[in-house]
Protein backbone atom coordinates (compact mmCIF):
# COMPACT_ATOMS: atom_id res chain seq x y z
CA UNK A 1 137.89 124.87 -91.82
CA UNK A 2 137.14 122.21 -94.55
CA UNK A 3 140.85 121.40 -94.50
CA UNK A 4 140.51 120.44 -90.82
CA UNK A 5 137.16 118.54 -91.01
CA UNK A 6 138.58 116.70 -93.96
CA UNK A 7 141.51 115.31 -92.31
CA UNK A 8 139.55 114.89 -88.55
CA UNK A 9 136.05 112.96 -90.35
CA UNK A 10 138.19 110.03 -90.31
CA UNK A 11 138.07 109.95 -86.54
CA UNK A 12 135.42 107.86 -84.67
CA UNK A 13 134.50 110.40 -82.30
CA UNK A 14 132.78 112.47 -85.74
CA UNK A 15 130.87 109.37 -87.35
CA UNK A 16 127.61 110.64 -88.01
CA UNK A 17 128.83 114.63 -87.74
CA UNK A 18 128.77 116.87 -91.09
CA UNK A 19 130.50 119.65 -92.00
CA UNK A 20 127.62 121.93 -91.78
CA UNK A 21 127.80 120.88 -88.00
CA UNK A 22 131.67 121.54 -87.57
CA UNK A 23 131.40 124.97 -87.50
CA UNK A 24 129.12 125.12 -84.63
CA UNK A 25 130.67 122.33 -83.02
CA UNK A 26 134.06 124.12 -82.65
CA UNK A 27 132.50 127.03 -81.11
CA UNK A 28 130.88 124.93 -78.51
CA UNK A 29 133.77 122.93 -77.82
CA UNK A 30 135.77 124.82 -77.33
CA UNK A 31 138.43 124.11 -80.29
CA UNK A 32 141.83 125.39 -80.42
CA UNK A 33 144.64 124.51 -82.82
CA UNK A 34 147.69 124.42 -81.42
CA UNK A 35 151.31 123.49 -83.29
CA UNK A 36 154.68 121.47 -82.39
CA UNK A 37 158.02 120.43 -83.52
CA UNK A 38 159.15 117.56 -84.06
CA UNK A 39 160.66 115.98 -80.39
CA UNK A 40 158.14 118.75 -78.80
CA UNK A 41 157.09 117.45 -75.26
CA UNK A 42 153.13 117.90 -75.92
CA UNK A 43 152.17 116.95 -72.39
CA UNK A 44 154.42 115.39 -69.70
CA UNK A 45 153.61 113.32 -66.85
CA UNK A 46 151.83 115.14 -63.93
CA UNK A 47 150.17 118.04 -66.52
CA UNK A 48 147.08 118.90 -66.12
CA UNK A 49 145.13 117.48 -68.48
CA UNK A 50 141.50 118.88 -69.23
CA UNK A 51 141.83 118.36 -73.12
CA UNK A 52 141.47 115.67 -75.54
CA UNK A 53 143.49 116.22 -78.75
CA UNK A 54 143.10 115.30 -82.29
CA UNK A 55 146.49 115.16 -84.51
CA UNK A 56 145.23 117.11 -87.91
CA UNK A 57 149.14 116.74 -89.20
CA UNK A 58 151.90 114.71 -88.04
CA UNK A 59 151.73 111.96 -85.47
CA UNK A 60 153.21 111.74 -81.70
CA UNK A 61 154.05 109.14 -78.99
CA UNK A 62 152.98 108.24 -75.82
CA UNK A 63 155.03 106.95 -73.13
CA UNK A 64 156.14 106.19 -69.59
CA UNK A 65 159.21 106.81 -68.12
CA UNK A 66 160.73 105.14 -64.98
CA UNK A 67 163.30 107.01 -62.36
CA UNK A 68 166.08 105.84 -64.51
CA UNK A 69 164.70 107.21 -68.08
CA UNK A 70 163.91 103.91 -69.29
CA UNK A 71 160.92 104.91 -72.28
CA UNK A 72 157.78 102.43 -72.21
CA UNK A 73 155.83 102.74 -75.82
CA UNK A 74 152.26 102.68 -75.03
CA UNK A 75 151.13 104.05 -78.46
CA UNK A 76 151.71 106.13 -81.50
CA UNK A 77 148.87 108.14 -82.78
CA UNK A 78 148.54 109.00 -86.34
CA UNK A 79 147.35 111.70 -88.00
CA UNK A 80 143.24 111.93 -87.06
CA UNK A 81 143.62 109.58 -84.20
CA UNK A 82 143.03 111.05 -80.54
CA UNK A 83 144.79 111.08 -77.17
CA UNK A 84 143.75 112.14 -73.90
CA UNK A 85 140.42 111.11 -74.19
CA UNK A 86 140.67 107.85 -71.54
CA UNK A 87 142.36 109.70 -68.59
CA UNK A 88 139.55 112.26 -69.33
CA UNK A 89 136.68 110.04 -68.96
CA UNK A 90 138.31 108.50 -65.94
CA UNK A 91 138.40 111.48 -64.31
CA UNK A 92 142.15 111.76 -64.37
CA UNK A 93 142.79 114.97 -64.14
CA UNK A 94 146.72 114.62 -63.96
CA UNK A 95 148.45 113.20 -66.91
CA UNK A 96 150.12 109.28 -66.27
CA UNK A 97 152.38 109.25 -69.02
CA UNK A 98 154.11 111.98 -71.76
CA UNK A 99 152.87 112.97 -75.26
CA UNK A 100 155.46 113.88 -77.45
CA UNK A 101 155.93 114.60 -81.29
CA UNK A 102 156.90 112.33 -83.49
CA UNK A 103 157.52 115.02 -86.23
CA UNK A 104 156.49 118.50 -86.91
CA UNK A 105 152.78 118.27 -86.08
CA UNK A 106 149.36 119.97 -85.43
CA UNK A 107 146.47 119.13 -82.27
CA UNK A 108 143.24 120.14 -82.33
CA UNK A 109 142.67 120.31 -78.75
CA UNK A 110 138.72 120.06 -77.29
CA UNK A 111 137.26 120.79 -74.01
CA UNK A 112 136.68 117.55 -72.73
CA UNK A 113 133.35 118.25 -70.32
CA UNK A 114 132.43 119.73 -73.10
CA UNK A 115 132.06 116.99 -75.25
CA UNK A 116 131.14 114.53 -72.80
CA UNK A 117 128.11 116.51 -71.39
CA UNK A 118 125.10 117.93 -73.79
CA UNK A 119 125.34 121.51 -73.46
CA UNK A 120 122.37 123.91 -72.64
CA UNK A 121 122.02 124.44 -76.28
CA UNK A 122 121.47 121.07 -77.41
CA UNK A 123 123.23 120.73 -79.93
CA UNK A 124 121.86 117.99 -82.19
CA UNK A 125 126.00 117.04 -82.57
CA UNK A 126 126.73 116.42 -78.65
CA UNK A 127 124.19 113.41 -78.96
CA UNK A 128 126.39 111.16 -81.71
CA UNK A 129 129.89 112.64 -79.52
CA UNK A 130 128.80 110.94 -76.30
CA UNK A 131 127.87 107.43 -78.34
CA UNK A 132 131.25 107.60 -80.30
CA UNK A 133 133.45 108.17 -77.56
CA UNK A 134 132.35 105.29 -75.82
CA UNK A 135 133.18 103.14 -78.48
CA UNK A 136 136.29 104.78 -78.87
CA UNK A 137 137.18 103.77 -74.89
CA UNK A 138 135.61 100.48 -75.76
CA UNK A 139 138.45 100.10 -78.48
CA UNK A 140 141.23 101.21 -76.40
CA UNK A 141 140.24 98.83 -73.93
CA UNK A 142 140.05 96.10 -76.20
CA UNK A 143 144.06 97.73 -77.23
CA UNK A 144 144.81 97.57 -73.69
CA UNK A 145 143.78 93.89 -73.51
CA UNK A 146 145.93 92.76 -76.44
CA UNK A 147 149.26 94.54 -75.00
CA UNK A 148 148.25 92.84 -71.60
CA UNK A 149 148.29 89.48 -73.63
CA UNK A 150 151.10 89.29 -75.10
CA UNK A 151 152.84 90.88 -72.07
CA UNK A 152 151.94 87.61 -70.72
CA UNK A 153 153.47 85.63 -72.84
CA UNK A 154 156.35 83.54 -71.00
CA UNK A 155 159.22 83.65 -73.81
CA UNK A 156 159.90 86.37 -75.62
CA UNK A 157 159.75 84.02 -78.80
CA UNK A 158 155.95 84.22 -77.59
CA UNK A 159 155.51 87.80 -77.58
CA UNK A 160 156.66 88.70 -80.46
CA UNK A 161 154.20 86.08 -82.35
CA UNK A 162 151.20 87.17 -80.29
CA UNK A 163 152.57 90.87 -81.55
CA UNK A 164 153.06 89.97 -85.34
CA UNK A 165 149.47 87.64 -85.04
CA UNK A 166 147.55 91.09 -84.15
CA UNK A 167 149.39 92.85 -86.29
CA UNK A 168 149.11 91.09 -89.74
CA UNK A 169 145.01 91.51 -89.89
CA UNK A 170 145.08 87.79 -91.38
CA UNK A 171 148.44 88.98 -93.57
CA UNK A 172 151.24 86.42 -94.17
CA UNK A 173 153.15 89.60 -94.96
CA UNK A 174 152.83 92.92 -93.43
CA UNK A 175 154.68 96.03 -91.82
CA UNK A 176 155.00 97.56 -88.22
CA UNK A 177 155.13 100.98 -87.41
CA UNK A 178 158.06 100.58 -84.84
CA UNK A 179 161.60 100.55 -85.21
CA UNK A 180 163.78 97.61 -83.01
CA UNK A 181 164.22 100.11 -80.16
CA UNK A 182 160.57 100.61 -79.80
CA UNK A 183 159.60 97.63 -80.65
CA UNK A 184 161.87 96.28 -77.55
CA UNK A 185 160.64 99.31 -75.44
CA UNK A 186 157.05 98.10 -76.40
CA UNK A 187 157.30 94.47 -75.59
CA UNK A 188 159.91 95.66 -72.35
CA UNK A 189 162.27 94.22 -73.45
CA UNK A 190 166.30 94.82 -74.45
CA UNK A 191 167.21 95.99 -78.12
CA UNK A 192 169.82 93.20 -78.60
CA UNK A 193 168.12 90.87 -77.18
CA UNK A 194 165.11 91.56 -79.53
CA UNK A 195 167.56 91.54 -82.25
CA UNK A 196 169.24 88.70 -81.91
CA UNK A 197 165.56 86.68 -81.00
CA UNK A 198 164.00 87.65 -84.74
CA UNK A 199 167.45 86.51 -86.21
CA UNK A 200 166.64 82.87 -84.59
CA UNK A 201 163.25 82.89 -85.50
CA UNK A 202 164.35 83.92 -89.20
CA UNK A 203 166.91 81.11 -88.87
CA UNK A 204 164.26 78.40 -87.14
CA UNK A 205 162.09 79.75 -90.30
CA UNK A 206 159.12 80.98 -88.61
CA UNK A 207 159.62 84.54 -89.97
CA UNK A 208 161.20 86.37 -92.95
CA UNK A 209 161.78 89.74 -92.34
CA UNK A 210 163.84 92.94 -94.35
CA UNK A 211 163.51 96.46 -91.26
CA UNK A 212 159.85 96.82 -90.67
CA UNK A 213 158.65 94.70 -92.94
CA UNK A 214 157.90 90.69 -91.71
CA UNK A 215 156.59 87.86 -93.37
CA UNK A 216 154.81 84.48 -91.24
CA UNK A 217 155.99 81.39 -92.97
């Protein structure tokens, strides 16, 4: 149990939640653990959905898929992060997209109602998980709005800067998480094309950059 809490207290939704609480907590929502391999299709698109989950080990993907199996990257969720937890409080009960694993991995699933609603117990924990999950929406919309952003970008000279600009925290160097394929399949774009764009901008010397790892000059 400490093992769990250790890895999960890193998560928004459990500022302000000890362990001494964690016990009780997982009773009340309704906590299961639940394991995957890696490439493991965790939910696909039209599931039911009535869970949020928490990755305790490993990390997975989500995605959209069009008719002719073109991926869209929306995210990658690392260990502690959460999924699920938007379409929930929307009210979706039908999942959009697909969760899949991005290696061998563990979720610690939750009863969403559950943790949106105080229970009949009142539990002095439901208080603090209704006021971080709000912020944690809050941040995903913010997320939303900077993919939306550079989406908009006209060239896609331009949307790779707006990219590397929220991704270098104020950085001349830094590192992405995504390879060139999803890196193209993030900004919808081609592989090559990608490619061959952050070899001009090396060449133009706006960038320096060695597989994941980029440099502003």
């Amino acid at each position: 149990m400490k093992k769990i809490f250790d890895i999960i207290k890193t998560n928004q939704l459990f500022d302000g939640i000890n362990i001494d609480d964690y016990s009780a907590m997982s009773d009340c929502l309704g906590a299961k653990i639940k394991t995957y391999l890696k490439n493991d299709i965790i939910i696909l698109s039209g599931d039911r959905i009535d869970n949020v989950g928490i990755v305790t080990r490993g990390s997975v993907r989500i995605f959209k898929e069009d008719w002719g199996g073109n991926q869209t990257i929306l995210a990658d969720i690392p260990t502690s992060g959460i999924f699920g937890e938007v379409f929930a409080c929307a009210g979706i009960k039908v999942s959009p997209v697909t969760v899949s694993a991005c290696s061998d991995c563990e979720i610690l699933y939750l009863d969403f109602d559950k943790v949106s609603k105080p229970c009949c117990k009142s539990c002095s924990f439901h208080l603090s998980l209704i006021e971080n999950m709000l912020k944690i929406i809050a941040r995903k919309n913010l997320m939303l709005n900077q993919k939306i952003e550079i989406l908009s970008k006209r060239t896609l000279r331009e949307k790779l800067l707006c990219y590397f600009d929220y991704q270098r925290n104020n950085s001349a160097k830094f590192t992405i998480s995504f390879n060139r394929e999803q890196l193209a399949s993030y900004l919808c774009a081609n592989r090559s094309v990608v490619s061959a764009e952050l070899s001009k901008m090396q060449d133009d010397g706006l960038i320096l950059y060695s597989k994941n790892t980029f440099e502003i000059l």
